[in-house]
N, C-alpha and C. Protein backbone atom coordinates (compact mmCIF):
# COMPACT_ATOMS: atom_id res chain seq x y z
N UNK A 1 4.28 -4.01 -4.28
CA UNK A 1 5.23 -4.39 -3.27
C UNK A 1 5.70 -3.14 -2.52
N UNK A 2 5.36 -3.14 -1.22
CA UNK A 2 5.95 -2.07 -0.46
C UNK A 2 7.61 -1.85 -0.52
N UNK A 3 7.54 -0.54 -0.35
CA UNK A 3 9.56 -0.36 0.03
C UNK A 3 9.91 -0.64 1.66
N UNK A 4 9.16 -0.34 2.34
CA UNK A 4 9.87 -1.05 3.52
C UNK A 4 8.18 -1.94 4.06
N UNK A 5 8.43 -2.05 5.33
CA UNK A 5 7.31 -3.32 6.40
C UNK A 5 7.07 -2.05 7.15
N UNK A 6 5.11 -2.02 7.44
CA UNK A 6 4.52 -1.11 7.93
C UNK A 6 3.58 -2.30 8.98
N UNK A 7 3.52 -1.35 10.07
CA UNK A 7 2.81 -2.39 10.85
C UNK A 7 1.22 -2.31 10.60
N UNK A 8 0.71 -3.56 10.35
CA UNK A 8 -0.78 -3.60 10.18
C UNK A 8 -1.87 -3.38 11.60
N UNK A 9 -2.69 -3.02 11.95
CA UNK A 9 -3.75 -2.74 12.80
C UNK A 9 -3.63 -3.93 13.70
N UNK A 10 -3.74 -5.06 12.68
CA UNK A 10 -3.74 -6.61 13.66
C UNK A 10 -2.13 -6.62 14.50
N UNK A 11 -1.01 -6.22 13.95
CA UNK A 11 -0.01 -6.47 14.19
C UNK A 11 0.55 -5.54 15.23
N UNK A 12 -0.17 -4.25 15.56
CA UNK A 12 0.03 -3.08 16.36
C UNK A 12 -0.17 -3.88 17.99
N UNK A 13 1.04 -3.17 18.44
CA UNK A 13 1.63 -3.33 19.76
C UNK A 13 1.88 -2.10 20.19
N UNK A 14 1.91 -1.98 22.20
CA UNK A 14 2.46 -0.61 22.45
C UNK A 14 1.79 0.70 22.08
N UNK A 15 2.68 1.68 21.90
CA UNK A 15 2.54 2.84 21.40
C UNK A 15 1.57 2.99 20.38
N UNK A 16 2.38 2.15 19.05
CA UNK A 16 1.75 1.79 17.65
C UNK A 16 0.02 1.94 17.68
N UNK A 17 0.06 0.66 18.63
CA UNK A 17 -1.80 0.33 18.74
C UNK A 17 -2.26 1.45 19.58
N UNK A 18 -2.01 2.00 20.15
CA UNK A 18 -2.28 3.22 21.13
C UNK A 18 -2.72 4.26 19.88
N UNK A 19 -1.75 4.76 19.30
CA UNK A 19 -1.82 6.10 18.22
C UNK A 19 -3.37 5.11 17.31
N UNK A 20 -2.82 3.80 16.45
CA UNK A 20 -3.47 3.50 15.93
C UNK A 20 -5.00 3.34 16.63
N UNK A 21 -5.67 3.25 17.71
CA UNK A 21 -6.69 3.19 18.31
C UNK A 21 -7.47 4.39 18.50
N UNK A 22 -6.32 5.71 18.76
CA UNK A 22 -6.73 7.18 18.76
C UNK A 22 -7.16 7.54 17.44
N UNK A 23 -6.67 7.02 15.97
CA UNK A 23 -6.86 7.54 14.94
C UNK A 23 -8.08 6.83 14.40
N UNK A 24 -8.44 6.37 14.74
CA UNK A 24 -9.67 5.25 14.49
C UNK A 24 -10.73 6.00 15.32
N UNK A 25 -10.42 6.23 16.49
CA UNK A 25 -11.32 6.55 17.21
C UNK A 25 -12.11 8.45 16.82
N UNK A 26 -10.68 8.77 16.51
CA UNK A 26 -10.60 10.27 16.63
C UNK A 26 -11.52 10.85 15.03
N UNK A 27 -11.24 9.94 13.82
CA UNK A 27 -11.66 9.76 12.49
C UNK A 27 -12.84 9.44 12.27
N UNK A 28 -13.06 8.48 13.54
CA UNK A 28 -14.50 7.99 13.29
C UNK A 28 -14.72 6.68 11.98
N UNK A 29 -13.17 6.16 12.12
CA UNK A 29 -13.51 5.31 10.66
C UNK A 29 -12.66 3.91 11.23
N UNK A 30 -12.76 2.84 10.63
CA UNK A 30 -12.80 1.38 11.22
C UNK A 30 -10.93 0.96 10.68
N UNK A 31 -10.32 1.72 9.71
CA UNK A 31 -8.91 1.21 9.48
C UNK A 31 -7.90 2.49 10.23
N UNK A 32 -6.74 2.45 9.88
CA UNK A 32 -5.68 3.06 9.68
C UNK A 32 -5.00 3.36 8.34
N UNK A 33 -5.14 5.11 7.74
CA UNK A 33 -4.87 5.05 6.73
C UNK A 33 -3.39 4.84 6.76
N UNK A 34 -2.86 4.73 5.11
CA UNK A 34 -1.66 4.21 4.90
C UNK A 34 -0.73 5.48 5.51
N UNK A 35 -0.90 6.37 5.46
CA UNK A 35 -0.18 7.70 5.91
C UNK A 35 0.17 7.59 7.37
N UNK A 36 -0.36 7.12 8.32
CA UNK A 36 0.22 6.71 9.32
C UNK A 36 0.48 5.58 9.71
N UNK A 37 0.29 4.66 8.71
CA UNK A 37 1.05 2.96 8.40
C UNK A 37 2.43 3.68 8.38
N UNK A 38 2.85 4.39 7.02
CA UNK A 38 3.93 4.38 6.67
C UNK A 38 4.70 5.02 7.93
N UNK A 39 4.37 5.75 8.78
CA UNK A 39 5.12 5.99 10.14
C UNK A 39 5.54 5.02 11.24
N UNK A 40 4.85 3.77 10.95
CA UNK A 40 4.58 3.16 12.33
C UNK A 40 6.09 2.29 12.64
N UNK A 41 7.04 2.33 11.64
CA UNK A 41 8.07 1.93 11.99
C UNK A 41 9.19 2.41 12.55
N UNK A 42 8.71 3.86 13.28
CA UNK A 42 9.22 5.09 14.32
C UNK A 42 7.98 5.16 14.99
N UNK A 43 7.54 4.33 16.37
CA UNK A 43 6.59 4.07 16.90
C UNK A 43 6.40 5.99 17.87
N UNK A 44 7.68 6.59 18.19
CA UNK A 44 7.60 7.93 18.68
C UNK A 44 7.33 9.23 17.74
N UNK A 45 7.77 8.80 16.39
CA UNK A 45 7.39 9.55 15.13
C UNK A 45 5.82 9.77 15.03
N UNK A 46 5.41 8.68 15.33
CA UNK A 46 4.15 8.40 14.88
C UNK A 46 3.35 9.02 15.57
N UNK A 47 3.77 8.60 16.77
CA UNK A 47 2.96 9.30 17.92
C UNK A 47 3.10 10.72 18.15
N UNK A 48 4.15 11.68 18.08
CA UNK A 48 4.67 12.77 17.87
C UNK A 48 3.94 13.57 16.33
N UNK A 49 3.70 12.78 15.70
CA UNK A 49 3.16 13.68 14.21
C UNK A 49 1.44 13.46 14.54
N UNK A 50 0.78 12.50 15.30
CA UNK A 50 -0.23 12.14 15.32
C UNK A 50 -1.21 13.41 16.53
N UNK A 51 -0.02 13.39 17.36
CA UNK A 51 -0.74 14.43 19.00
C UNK A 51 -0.24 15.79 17.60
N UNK A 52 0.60 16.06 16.96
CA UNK A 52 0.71 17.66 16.01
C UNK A 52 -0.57 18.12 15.52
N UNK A 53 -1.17 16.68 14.58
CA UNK A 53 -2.11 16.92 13.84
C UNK A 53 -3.28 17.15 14.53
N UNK A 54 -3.44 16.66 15.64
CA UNK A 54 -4.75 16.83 16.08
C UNK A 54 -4.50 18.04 17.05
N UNK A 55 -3.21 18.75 17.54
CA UNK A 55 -3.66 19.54 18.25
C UNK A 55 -4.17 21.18 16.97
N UNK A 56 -3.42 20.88 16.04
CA UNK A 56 -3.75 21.76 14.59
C UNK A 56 -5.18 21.37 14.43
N UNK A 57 -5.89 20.64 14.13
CA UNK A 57 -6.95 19.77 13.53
C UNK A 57 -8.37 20.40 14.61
N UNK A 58 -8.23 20.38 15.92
CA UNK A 58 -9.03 20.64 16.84
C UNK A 58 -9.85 21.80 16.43
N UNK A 59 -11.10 21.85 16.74
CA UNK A 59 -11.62 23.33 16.62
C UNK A 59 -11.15 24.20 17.49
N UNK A 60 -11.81 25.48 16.82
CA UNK A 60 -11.21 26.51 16.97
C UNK A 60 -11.57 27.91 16.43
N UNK A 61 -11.45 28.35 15.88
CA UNK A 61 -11.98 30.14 14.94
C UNK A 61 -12.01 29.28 13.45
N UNK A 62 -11.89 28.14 13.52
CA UNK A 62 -12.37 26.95 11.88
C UNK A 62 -12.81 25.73 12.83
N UNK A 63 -13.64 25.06 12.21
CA UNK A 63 -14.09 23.95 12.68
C UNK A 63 -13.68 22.80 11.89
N UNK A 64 -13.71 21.72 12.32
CA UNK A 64 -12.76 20.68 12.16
C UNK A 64 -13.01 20.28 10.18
N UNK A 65 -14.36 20.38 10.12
CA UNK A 65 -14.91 20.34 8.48
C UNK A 65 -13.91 21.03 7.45
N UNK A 66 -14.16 22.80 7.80
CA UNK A 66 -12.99 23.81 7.19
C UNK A 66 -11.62 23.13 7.40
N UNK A 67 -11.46 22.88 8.15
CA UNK A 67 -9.75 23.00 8.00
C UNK A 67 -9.38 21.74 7.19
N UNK A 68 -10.40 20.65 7.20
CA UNK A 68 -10.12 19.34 6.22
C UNK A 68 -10.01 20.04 4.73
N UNK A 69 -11.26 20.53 4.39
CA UNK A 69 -11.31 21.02 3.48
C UNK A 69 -10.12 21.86 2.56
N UNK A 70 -9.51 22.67 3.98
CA UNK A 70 -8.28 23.67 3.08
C UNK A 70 -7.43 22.73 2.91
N UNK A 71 -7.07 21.74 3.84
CA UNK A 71 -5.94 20.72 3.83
C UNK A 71 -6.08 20.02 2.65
N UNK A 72 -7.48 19.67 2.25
CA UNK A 72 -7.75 19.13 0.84
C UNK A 72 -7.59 19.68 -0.28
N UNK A 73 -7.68 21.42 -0.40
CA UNK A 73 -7.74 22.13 -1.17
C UNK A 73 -6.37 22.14 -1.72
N UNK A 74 -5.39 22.77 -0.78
CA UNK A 74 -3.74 23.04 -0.65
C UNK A 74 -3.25 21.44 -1.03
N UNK A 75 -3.74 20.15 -0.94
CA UNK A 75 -3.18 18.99 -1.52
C UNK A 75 -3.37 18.96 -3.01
N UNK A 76 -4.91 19.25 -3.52
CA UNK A 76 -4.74 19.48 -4.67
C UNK A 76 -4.30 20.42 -5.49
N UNK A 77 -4.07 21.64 -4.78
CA UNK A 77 -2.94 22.88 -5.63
C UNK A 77 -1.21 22.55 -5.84
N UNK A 78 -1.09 21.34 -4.68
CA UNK A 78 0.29 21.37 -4.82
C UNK A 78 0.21 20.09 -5.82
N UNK A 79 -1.08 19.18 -6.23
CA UNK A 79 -0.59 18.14 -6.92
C UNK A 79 -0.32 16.72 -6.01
N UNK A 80 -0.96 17.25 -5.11
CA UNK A 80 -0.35 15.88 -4.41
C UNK A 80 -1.07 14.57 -4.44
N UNK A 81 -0.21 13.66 -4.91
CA UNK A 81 -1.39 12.11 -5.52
C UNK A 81 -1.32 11.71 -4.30
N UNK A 82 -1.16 11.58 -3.05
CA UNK A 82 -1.71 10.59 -1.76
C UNK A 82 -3.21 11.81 -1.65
């Protein structure tokens, strides 16, 4: 049982479906992970943490592979279960 109501892909309106359509698109993968579910109930949050990550995320002097990778690395040094 969730702690609060996250908007689902089907249920995305506005902004929501906008970010949610970029992250789909941008991922290359057919859902919306839960990590930006759990935002979507600050439809400017969402969108605001979503344009951060990708302007960080973009290549650059690392290519988009590397920098997943450290991001993956630094999640599992800190322990992090998501």
């Amino acid at each position: 049982m969730a702690l609060y109501r996250t908007v689902s892909e089907k249920e995305a309106t506005g902004k929501v479906k906008k970010v949610y359509r970029d992250i789909m698109a941008t991922k290359k993968i057919g859902f919306v992970p839960n990590f930006w579910k759990a935002l979507s109930i600050n439809p400017d949050h969402l969108e605001a943490t979503w344009q951060k990550l990708k302007a960080i995320m973009k290549p650059g002097k690392l290519d988009l592979r590397t920098k997943e990778i450290i991001a993956l690395a630094v999640s599992i040094a800190n322990n992090c279960e998501y």
